[in-house]
Every structure is written in structure tokens, then in C-alpha cells.
C-alpha atoms as a PDB file:
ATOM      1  CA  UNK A   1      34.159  11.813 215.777  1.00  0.00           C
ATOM      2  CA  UNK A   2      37.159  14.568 216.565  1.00  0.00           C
ATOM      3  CA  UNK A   3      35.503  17.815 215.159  1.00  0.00           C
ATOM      4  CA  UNK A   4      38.886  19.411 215.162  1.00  0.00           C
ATOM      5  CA  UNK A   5      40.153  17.124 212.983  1.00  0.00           C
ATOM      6  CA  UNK A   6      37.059  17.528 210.270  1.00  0.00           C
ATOM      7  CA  UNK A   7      36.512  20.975 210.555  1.00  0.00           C
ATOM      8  CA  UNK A   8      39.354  22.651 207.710  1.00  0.00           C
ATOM      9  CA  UNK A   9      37.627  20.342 205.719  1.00  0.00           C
ATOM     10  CA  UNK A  10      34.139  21.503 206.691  1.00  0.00           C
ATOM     11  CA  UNK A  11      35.604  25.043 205.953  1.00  0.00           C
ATOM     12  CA  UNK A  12      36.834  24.245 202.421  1.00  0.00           C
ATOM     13  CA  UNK A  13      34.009  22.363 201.188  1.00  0.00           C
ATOM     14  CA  UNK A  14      31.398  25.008 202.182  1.00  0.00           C
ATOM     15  CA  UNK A  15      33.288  28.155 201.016  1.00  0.00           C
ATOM     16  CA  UNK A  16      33.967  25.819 198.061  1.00  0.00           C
ATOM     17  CA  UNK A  17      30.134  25.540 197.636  1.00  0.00           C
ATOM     18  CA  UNK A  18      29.290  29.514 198.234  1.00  0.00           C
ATOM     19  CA  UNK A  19      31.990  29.973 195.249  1.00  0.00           C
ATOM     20  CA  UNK A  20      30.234  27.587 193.334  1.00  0.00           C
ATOM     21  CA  UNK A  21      26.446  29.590 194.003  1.00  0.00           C
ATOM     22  CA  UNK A  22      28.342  32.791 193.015  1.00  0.00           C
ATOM     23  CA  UNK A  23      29.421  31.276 189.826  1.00  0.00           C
ATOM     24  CA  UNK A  24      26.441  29.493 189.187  1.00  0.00           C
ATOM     25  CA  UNK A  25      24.527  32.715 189.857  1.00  0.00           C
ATOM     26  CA  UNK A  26      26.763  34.604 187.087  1.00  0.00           C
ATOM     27  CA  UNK A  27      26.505  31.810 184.617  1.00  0.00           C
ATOM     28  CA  UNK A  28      22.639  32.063 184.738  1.00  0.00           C
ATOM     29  CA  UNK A  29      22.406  35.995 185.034  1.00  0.00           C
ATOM     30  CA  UNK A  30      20.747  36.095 188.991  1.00  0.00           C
ATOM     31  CA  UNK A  31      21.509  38.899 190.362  1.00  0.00           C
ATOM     32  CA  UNK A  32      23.242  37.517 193.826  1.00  0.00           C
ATOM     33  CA  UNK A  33      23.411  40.453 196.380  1.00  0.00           C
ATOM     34  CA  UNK A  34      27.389  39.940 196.861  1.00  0.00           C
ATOM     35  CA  UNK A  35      28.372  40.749 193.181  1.00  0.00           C
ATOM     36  CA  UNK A  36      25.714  43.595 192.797  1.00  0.00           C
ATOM     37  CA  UNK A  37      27.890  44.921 195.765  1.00  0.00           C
ATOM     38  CA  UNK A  38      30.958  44.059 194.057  1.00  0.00           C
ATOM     39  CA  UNK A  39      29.449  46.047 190.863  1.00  0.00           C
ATOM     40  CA  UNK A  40      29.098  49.022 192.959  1.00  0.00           C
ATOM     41  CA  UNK A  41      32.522  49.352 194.033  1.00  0.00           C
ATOM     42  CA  UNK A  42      35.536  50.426 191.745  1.00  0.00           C
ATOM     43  CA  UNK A  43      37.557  46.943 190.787  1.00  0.00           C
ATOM     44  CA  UNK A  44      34.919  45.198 192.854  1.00  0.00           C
ATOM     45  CA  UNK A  45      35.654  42.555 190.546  1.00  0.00           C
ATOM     46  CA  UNK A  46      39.060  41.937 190.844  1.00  0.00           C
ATOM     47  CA  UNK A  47      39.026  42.363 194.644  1.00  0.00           C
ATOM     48  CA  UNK A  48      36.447  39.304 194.490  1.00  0.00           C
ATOM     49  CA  UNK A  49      38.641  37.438 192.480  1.00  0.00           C
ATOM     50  CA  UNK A  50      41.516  37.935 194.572  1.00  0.00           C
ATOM     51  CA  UNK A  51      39.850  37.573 197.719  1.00  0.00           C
ATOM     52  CA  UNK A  52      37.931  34.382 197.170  1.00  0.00           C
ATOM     53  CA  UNK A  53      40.203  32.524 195.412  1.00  0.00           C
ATOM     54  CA  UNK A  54      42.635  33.740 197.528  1.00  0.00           C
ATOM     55  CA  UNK A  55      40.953  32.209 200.632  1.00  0.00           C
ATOM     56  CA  UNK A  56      39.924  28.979 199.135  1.00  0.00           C
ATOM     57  CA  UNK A  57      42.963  28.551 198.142  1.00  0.00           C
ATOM     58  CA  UNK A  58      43.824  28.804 201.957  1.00  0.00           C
ATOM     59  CA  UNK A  59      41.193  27.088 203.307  1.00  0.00           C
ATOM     60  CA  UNK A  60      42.556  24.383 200.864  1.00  0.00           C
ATOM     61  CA  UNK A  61      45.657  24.368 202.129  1.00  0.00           C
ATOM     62  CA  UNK A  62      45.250  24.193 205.508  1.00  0.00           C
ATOM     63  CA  UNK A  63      42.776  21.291 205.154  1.00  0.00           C
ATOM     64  CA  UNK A  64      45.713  19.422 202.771  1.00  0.00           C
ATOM     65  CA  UNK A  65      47.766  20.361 205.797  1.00  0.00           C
ATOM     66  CA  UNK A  66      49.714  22.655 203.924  1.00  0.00           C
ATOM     67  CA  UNK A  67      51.577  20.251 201.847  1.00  0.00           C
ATOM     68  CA  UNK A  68      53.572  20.903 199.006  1.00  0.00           C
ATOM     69  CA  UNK A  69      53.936  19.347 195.528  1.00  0.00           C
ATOM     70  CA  UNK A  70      56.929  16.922 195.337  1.00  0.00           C
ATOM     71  CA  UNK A  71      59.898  18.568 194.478  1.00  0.00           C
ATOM     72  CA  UNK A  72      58.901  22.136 194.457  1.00  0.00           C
ATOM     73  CA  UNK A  73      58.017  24.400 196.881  1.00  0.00           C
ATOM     74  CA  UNK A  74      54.448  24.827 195.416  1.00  0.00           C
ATOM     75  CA  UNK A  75      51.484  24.336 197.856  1.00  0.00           C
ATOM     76  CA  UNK A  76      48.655  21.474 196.542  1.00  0.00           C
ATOM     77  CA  UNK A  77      45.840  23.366 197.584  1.00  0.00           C
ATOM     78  CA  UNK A  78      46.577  27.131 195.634  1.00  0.00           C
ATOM     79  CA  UNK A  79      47.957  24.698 192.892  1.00  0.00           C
ATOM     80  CA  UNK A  80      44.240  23.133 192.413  1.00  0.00           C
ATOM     81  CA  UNK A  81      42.443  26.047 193.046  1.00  0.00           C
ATOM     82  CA  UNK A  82      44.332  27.764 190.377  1.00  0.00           C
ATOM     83  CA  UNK A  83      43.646  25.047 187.763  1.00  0.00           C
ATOM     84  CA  UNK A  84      39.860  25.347 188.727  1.00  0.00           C
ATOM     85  CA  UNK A  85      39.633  29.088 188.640  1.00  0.00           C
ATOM     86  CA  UNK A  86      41.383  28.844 185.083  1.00  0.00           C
ATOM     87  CA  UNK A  87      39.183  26.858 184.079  1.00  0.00           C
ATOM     88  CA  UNK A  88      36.228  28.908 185.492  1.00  0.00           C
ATOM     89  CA  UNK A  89      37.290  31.290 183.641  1.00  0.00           C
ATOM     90  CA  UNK A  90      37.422  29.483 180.170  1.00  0.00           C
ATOM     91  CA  UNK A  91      33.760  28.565 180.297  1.00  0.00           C
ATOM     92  CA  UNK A  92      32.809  32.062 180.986  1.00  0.00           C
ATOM     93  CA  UNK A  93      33.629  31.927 177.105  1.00  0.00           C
ATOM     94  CA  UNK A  94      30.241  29.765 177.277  1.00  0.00           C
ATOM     95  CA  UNK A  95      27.599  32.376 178.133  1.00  0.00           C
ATOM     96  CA  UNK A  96      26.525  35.414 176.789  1.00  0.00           C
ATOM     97  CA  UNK A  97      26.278  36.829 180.006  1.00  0.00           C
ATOM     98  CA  UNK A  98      29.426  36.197 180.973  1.00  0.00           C
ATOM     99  CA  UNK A  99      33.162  38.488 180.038  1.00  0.00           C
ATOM    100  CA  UNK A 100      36.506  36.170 179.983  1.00  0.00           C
ATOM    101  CA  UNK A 101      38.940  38.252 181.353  1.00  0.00           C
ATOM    102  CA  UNK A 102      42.716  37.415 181.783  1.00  0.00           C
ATOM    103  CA  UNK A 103      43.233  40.375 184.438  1.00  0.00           C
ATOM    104  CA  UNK A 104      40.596  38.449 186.859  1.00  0.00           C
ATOM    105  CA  UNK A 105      42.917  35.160 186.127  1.00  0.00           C
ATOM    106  CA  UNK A 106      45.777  37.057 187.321  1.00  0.00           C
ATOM    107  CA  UNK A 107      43.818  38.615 190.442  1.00  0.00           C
ATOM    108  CA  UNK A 108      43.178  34.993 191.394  1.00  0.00           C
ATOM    109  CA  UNK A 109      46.915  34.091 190.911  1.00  0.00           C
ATOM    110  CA  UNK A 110      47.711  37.178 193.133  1.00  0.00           C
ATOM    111  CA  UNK A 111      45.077  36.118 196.107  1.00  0.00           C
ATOM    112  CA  UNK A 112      46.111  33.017 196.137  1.00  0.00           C
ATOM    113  CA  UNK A 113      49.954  33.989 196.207  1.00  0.00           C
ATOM    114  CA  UNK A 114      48.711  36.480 199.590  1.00  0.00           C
ATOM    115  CA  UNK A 115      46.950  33.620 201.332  1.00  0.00           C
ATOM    116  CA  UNK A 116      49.744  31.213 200.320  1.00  0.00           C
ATOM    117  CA  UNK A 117      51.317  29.312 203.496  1.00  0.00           C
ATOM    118  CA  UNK A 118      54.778  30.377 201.767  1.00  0.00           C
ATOM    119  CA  UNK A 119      54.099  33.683 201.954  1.00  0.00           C
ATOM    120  CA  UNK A 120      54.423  34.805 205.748  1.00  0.00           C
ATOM    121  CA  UNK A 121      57.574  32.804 206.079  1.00  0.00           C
ATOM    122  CA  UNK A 122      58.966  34.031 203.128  1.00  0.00           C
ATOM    123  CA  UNK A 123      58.616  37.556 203.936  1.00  0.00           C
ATOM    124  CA  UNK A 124      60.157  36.387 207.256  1.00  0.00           C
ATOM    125  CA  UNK A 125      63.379  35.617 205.725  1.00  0.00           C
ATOM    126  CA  UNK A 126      63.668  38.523 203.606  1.00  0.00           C
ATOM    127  CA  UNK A 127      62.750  40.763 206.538  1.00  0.00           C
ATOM    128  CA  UNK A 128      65.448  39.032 208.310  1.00  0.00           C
ATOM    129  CA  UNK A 129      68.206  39.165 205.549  1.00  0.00           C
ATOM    130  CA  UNK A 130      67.495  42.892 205.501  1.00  0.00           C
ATOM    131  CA  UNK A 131      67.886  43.767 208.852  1.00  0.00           C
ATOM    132  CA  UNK A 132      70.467  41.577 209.528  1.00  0.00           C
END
């Protein structure tokens, strides 16, 4: 078995699973160390948000090889990890415990446009425009 060739999607699927423990740990109101850290800090929240979606989304991608939907220049893997933090978000409207929040659905949009395989090149180009 190549390793190398398994590993992005040894990556994804267990930062997909921590994400899923933080999220289950919310939904059922136990206290997990990482968001009582997150409560501590100011827009510890929204930094969590953009930062873990924003690397799933990446760890996605590079495990989907960093391919793009047909036709657009939109990568698969930020694409589906958007739709599932969306949804996330609407069964937040589930629990008591639990705040729906449309700023933390735009936090994940932003993380996941930062860790977006687009994004580097992108900023290449303009860079390159400018100076040139």
C-alpha cells in the first residue's frame, strides 16, 4: 500500500472526525476544552469557524486533488464543505443549547476562501498585474 498516496485522505477524514466531536460536543452541551478556549478569547468563535472550516476545506481539496467543478473555477472540496457547514448551521436551530448565527456562516465562507487552492495563485496574478 503507497502511504503517500492515502495519506490527504487520512488527513481529511480525521480532521473531518475532530470537527464532527466538536459539533457533537456543542449539540449535547459538553464542555470540550477547545471551545471553552475559544469562549475565552474575543471572536473566538468566528476565528474557529474560519479556521476549521477553512482547513477542511483544504484538506478536502488537496485529497480531491484540487479539482474544480465543471465549468467554473470553483474547487469540489470548499464547495462540499460549505454545503455541510450550512447545513451545520441550520440544525443548530435544533437545540436549545445551540445559537444559529449567519456571521459564523460567513466566517466559514471566508476560511474556506483563505485556504482555497485559487487563492495563492490568484493573488499571484494580481500582484503581477500591479507591478508590472
Amino acid at each position: 500500500m503507497n502511504i503517500k498516496k492515502h495519506l490527504p485522505k487520512a488527513v481529511f477524514f480525521l480532521f473531518f472526525t475532530f470537527i464532527c466531536y466538536i459539533i457533537y460536543a456543542a449539540d449535547t452541551n459538553n464542555g470540550f476544552w477547545l471551545m471553552k478556549v475559544a469562549e475565552k478569547i474575543k471572536y473566538g468563535d468566528k476565528i474557529g469557524h474560519l479556521v476549521l472550516y477553512g482547513l477542511l476545506g483544504m484538506f478536502l481539496n488537496i485529497a480531491l486533488k484540487n479539482r474544480m467543478i465543471h465549468n467554473t473555477k470553483l474547487p469540489l472540496g470548499s464547495v462540499i464543505v460549505l454545503i455541510f457547514a450550512i447545513a451545520e448551521e441550520f440544525t443548530q436551530l435544533a437545540f436549545e443549547t445551540r445559537t444559529f448565527d449567519y456571521i459564523d456562516m460567513l466566517c466559514d465562507v471566508i476560511g474556506l476562501g483563505i485556504f482555497s487552492p485559487n487563492l495563492v495563485e490568484n493573488l499571484k496574478k494580481s500582484m503581477s498585474r500591479l507591478t508590472s
